[in-house]
C-alpha atoms as a PDB file:
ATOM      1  CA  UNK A   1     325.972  55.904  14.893  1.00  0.00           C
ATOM      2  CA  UNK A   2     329.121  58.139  14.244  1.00  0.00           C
ATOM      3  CA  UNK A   3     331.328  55.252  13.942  1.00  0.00           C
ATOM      4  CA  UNK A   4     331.805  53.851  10.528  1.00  0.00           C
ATOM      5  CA  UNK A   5     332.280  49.750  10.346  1.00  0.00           C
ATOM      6  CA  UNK A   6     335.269  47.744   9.373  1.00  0.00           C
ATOM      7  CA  UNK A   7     333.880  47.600   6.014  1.00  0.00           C
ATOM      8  CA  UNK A   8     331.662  49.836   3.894  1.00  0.00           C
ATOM      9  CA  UNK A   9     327.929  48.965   3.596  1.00  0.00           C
ATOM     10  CA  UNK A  10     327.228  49.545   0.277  1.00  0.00           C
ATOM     11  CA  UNK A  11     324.204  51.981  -0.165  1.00  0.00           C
ATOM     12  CA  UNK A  12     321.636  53.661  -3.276  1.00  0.00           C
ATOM     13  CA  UNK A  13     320.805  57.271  -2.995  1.00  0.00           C
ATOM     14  CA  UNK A  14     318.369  57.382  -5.365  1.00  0.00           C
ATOM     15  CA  UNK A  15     316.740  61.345  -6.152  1.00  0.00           C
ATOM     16  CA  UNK A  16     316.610  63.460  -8.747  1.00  0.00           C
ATOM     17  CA  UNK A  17     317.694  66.732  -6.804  1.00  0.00           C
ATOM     18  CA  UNK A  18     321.525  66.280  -7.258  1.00  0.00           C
ATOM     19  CA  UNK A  19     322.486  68.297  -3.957  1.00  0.00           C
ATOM     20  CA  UNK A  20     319.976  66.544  -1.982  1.00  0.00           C
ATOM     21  CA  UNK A  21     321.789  63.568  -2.951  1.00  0.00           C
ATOM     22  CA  UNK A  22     325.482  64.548  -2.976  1.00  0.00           C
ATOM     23  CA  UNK A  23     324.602  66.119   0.741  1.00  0.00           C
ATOM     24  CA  UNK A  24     323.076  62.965   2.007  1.00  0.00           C
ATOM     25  CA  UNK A  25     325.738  60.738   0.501  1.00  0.00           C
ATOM     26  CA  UNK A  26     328.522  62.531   2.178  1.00  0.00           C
ATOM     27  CA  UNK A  27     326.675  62.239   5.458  1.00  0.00           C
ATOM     28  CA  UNK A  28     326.071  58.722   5.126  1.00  0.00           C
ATOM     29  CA  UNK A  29     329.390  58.263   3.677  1.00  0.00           C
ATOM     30  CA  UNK A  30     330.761  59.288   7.034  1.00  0.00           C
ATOM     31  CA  UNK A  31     328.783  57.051   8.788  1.00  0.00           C
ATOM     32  CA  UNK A  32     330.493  53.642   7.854  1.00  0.00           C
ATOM     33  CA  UNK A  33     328.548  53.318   4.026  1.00  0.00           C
ATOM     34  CA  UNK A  34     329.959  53.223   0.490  1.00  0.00           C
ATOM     35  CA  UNK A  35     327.610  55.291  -1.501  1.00  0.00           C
ATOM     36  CA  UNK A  36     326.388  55.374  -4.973  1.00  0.00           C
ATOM     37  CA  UNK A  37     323.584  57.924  -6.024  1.00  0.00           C
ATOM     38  CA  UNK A  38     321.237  57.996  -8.788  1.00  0.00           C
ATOM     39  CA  UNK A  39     319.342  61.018 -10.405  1.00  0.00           C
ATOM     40  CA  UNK A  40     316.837  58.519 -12.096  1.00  0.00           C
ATOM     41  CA  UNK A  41     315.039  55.099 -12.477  1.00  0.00           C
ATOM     42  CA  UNK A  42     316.770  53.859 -14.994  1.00  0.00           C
ATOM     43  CA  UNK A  43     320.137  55.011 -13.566  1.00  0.00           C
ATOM     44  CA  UNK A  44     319.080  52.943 -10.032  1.00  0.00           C
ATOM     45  CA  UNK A  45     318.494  49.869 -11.963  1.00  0.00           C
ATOM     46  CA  UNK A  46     321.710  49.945 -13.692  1.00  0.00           C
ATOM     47  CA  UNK A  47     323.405  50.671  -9.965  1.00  0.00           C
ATOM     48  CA  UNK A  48     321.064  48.022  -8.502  1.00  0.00           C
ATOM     49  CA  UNK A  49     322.540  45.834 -10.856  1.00  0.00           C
ATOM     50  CA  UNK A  50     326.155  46.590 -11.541  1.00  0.00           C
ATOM     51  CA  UNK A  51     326.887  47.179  -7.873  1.00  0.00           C
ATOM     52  CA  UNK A  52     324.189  44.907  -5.904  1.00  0.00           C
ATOM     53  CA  UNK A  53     323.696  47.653  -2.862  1.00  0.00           C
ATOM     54  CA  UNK A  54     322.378  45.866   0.535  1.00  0.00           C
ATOM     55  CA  UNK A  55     320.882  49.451   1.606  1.00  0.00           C
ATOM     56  CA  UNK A  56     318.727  52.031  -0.707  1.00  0.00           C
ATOM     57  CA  UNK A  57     317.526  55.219   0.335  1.00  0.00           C
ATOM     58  CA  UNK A  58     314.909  56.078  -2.325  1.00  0.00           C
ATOM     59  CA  UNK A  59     312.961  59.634  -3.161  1.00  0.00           C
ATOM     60  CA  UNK A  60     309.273  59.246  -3.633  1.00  0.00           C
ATOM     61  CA  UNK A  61     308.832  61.576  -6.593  1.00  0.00           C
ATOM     62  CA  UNK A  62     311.797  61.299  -9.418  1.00  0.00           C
ATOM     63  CA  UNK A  63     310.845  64.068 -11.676  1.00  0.00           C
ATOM     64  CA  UNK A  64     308.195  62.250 -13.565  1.00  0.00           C
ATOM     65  CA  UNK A  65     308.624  58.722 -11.941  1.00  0.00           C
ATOM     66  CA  UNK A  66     307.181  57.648  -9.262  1.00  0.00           C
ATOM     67  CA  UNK A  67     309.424  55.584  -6.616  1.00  0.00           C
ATOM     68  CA  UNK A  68     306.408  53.148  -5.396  1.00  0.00           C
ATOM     69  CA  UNK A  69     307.056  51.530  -9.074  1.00  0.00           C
ATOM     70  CA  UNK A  70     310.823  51.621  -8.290  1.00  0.00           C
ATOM     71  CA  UNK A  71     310.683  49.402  -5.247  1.00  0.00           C
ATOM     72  CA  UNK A  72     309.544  46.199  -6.118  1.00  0.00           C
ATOM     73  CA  UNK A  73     312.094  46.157  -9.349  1.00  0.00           C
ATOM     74  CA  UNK A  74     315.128  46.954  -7.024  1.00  0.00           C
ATOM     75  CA  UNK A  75     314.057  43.936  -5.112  1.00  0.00           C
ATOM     76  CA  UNK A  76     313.894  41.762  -8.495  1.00  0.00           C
ATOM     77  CA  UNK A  77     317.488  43.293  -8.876  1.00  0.00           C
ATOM     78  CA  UNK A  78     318.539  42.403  -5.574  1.00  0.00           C
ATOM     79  CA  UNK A  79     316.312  40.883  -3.111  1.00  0.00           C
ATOM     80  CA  UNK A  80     317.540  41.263  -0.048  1.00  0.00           C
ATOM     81  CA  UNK A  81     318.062  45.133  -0.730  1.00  0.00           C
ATOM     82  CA  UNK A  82     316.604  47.311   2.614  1.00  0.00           C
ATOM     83  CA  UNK A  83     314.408  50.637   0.843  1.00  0.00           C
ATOM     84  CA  UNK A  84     313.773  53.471   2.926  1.00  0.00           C
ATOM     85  CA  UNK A  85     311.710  55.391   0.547  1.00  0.00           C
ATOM     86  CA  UNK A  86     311.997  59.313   1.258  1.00  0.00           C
ATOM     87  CA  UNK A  87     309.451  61.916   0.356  1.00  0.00           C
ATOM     88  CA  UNK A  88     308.141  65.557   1.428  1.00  0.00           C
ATOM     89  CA  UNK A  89     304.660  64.849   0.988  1.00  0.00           C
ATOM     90  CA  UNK A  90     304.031  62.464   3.657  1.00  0.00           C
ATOM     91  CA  UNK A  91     300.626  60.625   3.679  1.00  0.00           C
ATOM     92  CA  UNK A  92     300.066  57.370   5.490  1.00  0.00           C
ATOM     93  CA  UNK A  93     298.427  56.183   2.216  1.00  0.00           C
ATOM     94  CA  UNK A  94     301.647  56.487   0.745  1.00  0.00           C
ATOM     95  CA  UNK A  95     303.679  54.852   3.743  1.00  0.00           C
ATOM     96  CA  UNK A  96     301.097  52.168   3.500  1.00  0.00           C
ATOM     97  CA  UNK A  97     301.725  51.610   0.064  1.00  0.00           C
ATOM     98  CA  UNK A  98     305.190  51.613   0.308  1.00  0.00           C
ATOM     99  CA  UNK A  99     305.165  49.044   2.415  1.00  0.00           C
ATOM    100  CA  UNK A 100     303.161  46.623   0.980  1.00  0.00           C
ATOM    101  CA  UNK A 101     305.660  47.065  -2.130  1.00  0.00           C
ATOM    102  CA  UNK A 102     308.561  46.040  -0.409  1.00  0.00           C
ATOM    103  CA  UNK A 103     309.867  48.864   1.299  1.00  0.00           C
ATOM    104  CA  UNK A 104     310.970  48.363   4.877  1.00  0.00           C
ATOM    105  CA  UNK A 105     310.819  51.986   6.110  1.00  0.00           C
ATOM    106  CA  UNK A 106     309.195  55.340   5.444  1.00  0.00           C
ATOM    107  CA  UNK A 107     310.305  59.121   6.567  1.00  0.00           C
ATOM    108  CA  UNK A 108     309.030  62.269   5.800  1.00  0.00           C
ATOM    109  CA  UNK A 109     311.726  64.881   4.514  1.00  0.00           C
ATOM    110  CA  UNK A 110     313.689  66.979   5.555  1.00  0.00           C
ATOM    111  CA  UNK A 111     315.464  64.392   7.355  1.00  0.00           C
ATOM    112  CA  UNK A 112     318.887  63.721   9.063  1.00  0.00           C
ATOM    113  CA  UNK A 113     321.425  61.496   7.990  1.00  0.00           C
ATOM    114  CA  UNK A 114     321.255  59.600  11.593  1.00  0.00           C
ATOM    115  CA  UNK A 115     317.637  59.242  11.088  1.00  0.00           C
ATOM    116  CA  UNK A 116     318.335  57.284   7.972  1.00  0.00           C
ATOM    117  CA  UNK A 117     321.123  55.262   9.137  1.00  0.00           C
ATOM    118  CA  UNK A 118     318.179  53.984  11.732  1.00  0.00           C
ATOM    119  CA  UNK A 119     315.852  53.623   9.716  1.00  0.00           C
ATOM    120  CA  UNK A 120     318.095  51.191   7.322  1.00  0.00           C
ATOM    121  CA  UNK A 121     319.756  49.082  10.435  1.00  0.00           C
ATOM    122  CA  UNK A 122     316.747  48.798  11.723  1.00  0.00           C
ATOM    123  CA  UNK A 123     315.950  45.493  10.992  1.00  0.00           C
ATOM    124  CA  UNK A 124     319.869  44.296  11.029  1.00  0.00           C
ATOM    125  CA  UNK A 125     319.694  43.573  14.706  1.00  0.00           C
ATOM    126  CA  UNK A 126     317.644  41.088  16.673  1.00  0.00           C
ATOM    127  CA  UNK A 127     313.958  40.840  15.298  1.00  0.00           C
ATOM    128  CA  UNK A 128     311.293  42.726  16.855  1.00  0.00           C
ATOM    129  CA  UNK A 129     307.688  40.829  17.737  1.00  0.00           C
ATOM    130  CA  UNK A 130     305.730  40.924  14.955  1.00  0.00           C
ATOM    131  CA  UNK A 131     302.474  41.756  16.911  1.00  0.00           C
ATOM    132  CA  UNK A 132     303.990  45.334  17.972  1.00  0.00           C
ATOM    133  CA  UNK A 133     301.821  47.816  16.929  1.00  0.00           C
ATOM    134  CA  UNK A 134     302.758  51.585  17.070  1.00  0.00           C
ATOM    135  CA  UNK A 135     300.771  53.710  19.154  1.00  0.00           C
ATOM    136  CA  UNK A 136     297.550  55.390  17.535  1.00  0.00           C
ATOM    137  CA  UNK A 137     297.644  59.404  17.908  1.00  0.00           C
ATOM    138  CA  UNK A 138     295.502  60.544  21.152  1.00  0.00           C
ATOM    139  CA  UNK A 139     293.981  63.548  19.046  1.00  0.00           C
ATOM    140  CA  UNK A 140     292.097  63.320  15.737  1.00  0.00           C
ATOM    141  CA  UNK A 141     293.655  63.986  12.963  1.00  0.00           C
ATOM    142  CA  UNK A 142     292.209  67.786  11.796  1.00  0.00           C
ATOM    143  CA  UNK A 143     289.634  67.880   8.510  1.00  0.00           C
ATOM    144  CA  UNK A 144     292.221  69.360   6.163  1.00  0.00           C
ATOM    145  CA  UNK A 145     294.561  66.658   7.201  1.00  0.00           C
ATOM    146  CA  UNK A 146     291.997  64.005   6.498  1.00  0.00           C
ATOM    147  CA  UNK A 147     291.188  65.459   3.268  1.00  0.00           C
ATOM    148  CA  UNK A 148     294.876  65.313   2.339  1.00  0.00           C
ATOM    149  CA  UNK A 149     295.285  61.687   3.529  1.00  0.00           C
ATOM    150  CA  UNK A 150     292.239  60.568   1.456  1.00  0.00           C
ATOM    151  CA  UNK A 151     293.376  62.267  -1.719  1.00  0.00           C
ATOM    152  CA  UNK A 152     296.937  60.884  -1.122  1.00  0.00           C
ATOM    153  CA  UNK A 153     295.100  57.258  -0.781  1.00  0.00           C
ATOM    154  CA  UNK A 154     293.321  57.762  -3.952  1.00  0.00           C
ATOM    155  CA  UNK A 155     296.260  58.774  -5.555  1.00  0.00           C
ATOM    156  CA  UNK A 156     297.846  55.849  -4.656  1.00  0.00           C
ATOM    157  CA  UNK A 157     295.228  53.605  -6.107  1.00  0.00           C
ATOM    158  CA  UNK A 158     295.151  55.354  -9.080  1.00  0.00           C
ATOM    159  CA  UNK A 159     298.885  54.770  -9.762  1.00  0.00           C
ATOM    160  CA  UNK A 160     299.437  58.419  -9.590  1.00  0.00           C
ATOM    161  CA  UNK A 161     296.788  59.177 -12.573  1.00  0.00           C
ATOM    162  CA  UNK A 162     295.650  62.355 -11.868  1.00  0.00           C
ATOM    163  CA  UNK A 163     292.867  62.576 -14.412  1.00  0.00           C
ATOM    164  CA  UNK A 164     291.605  59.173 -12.591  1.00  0.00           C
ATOM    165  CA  UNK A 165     291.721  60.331  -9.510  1.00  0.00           C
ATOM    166  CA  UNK A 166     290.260  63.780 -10.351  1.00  0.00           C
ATOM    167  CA  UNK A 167     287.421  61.491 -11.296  1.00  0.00           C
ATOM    168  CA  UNK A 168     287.048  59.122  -8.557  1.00  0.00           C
ATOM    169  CA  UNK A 169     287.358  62.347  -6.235  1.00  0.00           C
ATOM    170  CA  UNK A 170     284.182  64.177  -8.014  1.00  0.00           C
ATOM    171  CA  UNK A 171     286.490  67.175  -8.617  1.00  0.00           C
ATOM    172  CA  UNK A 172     287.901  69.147 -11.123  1.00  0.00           C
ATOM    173  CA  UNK A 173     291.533  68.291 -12.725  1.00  0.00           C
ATOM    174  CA  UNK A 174     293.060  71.509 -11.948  1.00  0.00           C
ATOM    175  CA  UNK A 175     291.100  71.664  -8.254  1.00  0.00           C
ATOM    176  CA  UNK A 176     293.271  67.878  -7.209  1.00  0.00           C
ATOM    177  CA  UNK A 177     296.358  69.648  -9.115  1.00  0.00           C
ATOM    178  CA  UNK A 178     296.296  73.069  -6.492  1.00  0.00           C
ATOM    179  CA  UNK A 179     295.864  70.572  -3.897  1.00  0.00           C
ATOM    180  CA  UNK A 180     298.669  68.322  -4.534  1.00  0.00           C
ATOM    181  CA  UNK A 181     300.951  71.418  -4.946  1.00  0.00           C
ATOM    182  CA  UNK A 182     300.187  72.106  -1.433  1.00  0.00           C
ATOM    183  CA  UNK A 183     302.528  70.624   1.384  1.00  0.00           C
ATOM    184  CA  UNK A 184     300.901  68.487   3.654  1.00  0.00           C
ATOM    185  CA  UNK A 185     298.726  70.073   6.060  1.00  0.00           C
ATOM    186  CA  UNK A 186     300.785  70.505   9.473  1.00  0.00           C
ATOM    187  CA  UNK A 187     299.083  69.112  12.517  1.00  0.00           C
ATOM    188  CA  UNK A 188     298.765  71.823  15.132  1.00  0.00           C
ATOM    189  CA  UNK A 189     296.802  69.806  18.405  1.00  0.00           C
ATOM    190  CA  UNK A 190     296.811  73.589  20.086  1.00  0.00           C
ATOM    191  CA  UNK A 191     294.910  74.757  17.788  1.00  0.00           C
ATOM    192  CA  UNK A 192     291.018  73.634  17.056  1.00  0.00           C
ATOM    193  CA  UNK A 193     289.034  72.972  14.072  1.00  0.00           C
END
């Protein structure tokens, strides 16, 4: 992974916390890519399309934005563009969705830059059978955890509308707002519900 290639790979950084991004693009920048980073949407599709990157690592939440919207317009920009699509509110709603826009991976910050340069040459090698299907985990997930993945799904469906999914939730604006300021609920299996 350490080794960089006989030619740099170009790649998107797109977040909008600058030192985030300037961190992670000299770390991948030492790893054999030619990086180009982006504080905003608009500033990705003008990258996407000046510079036509094969590899995007993209944030999740972009001030205002959202980055689900982002992904399927980088692939109109360039379509055979990998997305890994970063965030620190993991949900598997949100990996879901991400998927089924187009992106071809999905971590949870903080993350390392080897992690990432996995995660985008993933799918550069041989291809792996289809039918593979990651393991489920052996415990259940705990009730706040649950709670969090079904707001997150809700969320998802409601484009990010809060007000709508306040309302689809039966709970008060403000109520879904403290919630989604939370982190994600930490799974502890030695600990009991």
């Amino acid at each position: 992974m350490n080794a960089p290639s006989a030619s740099p790979r170009p790649l998107l950084i797109v977040d909008d916390d600058a030192t985030f991004a300037r961190v992670l693009a000299r770390a991948i920048g030492s790893r054999g890519f030619e990086t180009l980073t982006a504080g905003s949407a608009e500033e990705a599709r003008a990258l996407a399309r000046r510079h036509q990157p094969r590899y995007c690592v993209l944030d999740l939440k972009l001030g205002e934005e959202n980055g689900l919207k982002l992904i399927p317009e980088l692939h109109m920009l360039v379509p055979d563009m990998r997305i890994l699509l970063l965030t620190g509110y993991a949900s598997i709603a949100t990996a879901v969705e991400a998927i089924k826009r187009g992106a071809h991976d999905y971590l949870a910050k903080p993350v390392d830059a080897d992690a990432v340069v996995r995660a985008l040459l993933d799918g550069d090698g041989p291809a792996a059978p289809d039918d593979e299907v990651p393991d489920a985990p052996e415990a259940p997930l705990a009730l706040r955890r649950l709670e969090w993945e079904h707001i997150q799904r809700v969320l998802t469906e409601c484009d990010g509308n809060i007000s709508e999914t306040a309302r689809r939730l039966g709970m008060h604006r403000r109520t879904l707002q403290r919630k989604l300021s939370k982190h994600p609920v930490r799974e502890r299996p030695e600990q009991g519900d």
